[in-house]
Protein backbone atom coordinates (compact mmCIF):
# COMPACT_ATOMS: atom_id res chain seq x y z
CA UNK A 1 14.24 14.78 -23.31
CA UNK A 2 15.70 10.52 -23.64
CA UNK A 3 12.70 8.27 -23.83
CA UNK A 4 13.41 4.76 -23.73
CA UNK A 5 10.98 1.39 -23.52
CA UNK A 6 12.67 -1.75 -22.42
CA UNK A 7 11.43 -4.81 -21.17
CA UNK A 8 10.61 -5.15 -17.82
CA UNK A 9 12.90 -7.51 -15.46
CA UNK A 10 13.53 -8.60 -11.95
CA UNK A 11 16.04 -6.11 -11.22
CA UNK A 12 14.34 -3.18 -12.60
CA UNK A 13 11.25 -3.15 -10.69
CA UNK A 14 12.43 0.40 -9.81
CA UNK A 15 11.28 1.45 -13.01
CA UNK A 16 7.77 0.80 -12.27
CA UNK A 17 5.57 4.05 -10.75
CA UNK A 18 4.61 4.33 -7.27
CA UNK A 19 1.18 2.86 -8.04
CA UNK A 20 2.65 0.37 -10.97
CA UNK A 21 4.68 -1.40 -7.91
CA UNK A 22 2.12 -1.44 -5.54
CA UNK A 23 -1.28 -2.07 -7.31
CA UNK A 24 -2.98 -5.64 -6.87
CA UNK A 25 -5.96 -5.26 -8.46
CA UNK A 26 -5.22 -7.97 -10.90
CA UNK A 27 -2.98 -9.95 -9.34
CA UNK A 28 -4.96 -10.59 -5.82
CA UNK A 29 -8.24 -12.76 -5.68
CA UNK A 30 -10.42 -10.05 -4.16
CA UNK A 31 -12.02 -12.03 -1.90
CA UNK A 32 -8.87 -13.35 -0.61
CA UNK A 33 -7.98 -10.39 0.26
CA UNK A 34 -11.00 -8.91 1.80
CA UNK A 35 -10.71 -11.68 4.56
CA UNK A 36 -6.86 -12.20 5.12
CA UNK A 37 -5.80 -10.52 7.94
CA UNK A 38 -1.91 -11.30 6.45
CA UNK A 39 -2.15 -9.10 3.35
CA UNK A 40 -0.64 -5.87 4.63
CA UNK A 41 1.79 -5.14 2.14
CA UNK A 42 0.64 -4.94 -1.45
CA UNK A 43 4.05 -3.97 -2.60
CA UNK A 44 5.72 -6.92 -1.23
CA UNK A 45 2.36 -8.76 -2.88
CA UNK A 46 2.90 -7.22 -6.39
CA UNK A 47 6.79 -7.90 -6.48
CA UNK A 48 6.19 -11.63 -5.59
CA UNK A 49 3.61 -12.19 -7.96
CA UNK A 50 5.77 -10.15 -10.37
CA UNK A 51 8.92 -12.17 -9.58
CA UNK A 52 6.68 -15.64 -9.89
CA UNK A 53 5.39 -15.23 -13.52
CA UNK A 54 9.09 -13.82 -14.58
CA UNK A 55 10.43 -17.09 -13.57
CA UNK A 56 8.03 -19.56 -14.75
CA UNK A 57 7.15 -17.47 -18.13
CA UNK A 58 9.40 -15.03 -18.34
CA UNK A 59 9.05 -11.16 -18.58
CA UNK A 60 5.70 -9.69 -18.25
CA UNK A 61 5.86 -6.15 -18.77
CA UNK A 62 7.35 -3.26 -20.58
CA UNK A 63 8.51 -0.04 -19.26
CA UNK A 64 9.18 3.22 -20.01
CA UNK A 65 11.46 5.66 -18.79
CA UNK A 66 11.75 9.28 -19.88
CA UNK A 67 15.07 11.60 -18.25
CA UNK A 68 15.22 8.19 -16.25
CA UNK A 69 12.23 8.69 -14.37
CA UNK A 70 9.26 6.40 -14.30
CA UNK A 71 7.33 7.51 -17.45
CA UNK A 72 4.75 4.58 -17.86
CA UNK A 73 4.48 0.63 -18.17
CA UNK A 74 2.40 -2.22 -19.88
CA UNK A 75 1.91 -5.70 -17.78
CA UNK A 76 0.40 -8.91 -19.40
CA UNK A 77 0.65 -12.46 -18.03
CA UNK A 78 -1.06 -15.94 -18.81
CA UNK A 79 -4.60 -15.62 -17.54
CA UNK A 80 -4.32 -18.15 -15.33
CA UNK A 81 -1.83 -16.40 -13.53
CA UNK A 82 -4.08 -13.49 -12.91
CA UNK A 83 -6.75 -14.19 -10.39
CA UNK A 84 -9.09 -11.36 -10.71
CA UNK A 85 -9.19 -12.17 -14.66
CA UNK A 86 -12.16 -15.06 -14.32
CA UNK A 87 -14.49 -12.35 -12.37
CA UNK A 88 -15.70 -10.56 -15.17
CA UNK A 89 -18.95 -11.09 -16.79
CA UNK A 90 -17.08 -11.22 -20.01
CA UNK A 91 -14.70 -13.65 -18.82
CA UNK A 92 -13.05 -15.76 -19.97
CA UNK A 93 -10.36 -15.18 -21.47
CA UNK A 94 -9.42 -16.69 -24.96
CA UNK A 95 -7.40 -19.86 -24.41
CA UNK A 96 -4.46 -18.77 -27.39
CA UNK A 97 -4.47 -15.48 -25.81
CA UNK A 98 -2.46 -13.52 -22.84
CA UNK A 99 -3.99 -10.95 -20.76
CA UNK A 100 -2.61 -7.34 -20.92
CA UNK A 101 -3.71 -6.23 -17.41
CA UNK A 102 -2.18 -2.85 -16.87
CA UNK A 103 -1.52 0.12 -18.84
CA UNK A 104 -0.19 3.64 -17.25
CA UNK A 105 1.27 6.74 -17.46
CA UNK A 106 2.71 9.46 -15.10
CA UNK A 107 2.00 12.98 -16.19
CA UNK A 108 5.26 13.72 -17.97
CA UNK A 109 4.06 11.51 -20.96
CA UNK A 110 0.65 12.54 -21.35
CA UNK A 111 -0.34 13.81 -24.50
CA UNK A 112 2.42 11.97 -26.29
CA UNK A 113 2.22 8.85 -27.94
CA UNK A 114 3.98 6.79 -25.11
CA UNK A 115 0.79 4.73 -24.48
CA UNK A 116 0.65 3.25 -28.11
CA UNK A 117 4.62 2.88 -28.39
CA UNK A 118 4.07 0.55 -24.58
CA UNK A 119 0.93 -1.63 -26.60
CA UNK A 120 3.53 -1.87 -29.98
CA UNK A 121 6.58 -2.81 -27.47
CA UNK A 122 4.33 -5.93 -25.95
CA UNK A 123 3.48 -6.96 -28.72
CA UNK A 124 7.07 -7.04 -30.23
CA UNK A 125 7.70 -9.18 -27.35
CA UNK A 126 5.05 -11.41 -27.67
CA UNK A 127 5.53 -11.88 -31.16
CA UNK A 128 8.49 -13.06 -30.94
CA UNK A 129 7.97 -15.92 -28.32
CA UNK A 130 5.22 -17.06 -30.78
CA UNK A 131 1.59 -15.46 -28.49
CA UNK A 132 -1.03 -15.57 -31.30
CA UNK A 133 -3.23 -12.54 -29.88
CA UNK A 134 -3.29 -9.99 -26.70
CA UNK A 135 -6.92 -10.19 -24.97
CA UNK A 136 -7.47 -7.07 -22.37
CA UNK A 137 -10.70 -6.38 -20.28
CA UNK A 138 -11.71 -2.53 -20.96
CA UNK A 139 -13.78 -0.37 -18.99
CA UNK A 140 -16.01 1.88 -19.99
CA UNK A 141 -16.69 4.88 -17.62
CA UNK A 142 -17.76 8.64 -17.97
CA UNK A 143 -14.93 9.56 -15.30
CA UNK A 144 -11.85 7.86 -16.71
CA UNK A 145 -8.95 9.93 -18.03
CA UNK A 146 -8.66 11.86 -20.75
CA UNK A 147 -5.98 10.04 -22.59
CA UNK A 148 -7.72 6.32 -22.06
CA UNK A 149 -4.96 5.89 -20.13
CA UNK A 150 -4.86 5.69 -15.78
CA UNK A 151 -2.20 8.04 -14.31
CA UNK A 152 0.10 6.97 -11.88
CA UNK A 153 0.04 9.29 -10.17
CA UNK A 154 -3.71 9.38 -8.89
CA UNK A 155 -5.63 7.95 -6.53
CA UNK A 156 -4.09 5.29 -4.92
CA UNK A 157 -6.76 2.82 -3.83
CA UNK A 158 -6.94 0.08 -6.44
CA UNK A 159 -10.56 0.31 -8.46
CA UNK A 160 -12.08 -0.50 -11.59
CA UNK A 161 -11.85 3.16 -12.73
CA UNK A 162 -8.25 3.42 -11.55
CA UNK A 163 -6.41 0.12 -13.04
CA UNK A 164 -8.32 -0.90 -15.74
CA UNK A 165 -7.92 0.81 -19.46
CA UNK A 166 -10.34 2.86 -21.36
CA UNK A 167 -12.14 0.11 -24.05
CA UNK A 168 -11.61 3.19 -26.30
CA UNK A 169 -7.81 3.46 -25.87
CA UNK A 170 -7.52 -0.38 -26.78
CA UNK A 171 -9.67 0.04 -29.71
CA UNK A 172 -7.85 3.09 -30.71
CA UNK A 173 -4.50 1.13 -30.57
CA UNK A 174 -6.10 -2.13 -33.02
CA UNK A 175 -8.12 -4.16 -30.11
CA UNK A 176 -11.16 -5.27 -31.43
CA UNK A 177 -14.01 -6.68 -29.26
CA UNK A 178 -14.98 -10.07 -29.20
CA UNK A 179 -17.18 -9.89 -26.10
CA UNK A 180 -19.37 -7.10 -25.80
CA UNK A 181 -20.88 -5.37 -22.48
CA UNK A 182 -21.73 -2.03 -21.46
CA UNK A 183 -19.18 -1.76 -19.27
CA UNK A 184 -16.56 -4.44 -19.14
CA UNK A 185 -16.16 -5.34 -22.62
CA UNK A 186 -13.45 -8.05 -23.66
CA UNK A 187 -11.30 -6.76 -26.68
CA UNK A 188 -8.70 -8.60 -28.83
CA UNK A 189 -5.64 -8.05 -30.89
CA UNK A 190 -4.50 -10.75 -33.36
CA UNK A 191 -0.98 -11.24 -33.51
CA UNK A 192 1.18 -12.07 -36.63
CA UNK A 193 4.53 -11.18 -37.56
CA UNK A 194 2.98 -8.22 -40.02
CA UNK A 195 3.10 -6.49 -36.23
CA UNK A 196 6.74 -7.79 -35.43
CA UNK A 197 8.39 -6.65 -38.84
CA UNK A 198 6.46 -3.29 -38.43
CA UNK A 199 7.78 -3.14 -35.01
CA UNK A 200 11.53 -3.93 -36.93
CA UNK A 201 11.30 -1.63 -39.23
CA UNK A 202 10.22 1.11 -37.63
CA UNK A 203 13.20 0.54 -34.63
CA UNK A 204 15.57 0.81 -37.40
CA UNK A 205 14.23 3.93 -38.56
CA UNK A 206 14.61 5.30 -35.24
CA UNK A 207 18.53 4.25 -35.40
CA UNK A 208 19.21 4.98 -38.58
CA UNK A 209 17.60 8.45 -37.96
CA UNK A 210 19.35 9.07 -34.73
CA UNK A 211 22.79 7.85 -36.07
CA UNK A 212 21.96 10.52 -39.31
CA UNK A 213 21.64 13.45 -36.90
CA UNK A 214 24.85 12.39 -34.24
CA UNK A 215 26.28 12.43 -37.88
CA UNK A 216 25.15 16.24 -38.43
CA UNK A 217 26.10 17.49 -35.27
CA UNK A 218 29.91 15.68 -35.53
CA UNK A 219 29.97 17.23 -39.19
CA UNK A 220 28.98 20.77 -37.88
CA UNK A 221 31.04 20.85 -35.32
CA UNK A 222 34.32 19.94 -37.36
CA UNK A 223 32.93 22.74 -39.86
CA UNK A 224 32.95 25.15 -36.84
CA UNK A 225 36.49 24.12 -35.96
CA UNK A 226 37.84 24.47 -39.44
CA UNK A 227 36.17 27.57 -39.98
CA UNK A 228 38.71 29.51 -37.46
């Protein structure tokens, strides 16, 4: 099984899930679209908005793809680029801070680590273009998944329950929170570059370890071949 995590862009909006691509929860003012007749195609909705903060801020999201299939992704954005992100009663938003919105994951990568390795691949990213911390609103709710984490593959009416993340997934991936409430807590992770050389280090592992065993395999086989 190939799992890979890449940064999302605007020609690989494929790589997003069903839901992932079509989902406005965040990116809609709710009462906007309660009352205009013109929103009828959240998809269309999600790619512009998508395509908007890519080209004034660049990329805002991280997938992840395992056999090349839609595995899971991780969207942030300035808050004021998310509408729905001043509605909570822990709002706002910290002003040296960018919102992670979404988190998900289709069934193939449950019960692997894929959600954590998404949350350590954004903040790579936003490490390196100098973001000081990752805010995220969490939910709290008796019903939510399992894993902390939404699958794409459920329900596919956009709800609290549905797009928002666990508070107890972000707090078991370093968020700490900095605005408590019983059910929409605000959580924080600080940002240095102790996360980005982490993040370094442990992607050269992962090369140096995968170049070790291409290594083992090219060495066995010529020990096959020289052993007729």
């Amino acid at each position: 099984m190939s799992t890979s995590v890449t940064s999302l862009t605007l020609d690989g909006l494929d790589k997003l899930s069903s839901h992932a691509r079509r989902c406005v929860f965040w990116e809609m003012d709710p009462v906007a679209v309660r009352s205009s007749r013109r929103f009828c195609d959240p998809e269309f909705e999600k790619e512009a908005w998508l395509s908007m903060v890519m080209l004034e801020w660049g990329s805002c999201g991280q997938v992840a793809l395992v056999d090349d299939k839609p595995a899971g992704s991780a969207l942030y954005a300035p808050p004021n680029m998310v509408p729905r992100s001043d509605l909570f009663p822990t709002s706002p938003v910290s002003a040296d801070a960018i919102l992670l919105t979404t988190m998900r994951l289709e069934p193939v990568a449950e019960g692997s680590e894929l959600g954590a390795t998404l949350i350590q691949a954004a903040v790579g990213d936003l490490v390196r273009r100098g973001v000081r911390a990752l805010e995220a609103f969490g939910i709290r709710d008796e019903t939510s998944s399992p894993t902390g984490v939404p699958s794409a593959t459920a329900a596919r009416e956009c709800s609290p329950q549905e797009c928002m993340i666990s508070a107890d997934f972000l707090s078991d991936v370093g968020f700490e929170v900095v605005a408590p409430h019983h059910r929409f807590p605000r959580l924080r992770l600080e940002l240095d570059r102790d996360h980005l050389w982490k993040a370094d280090v442990e992607a050269a592992l992962e090369r140096l370890l995968e170049t070790a065993a291409l290594s083992l395999v090219d060495i066995g086989e010529k020990t096959a071949v020289g052993a007729h």
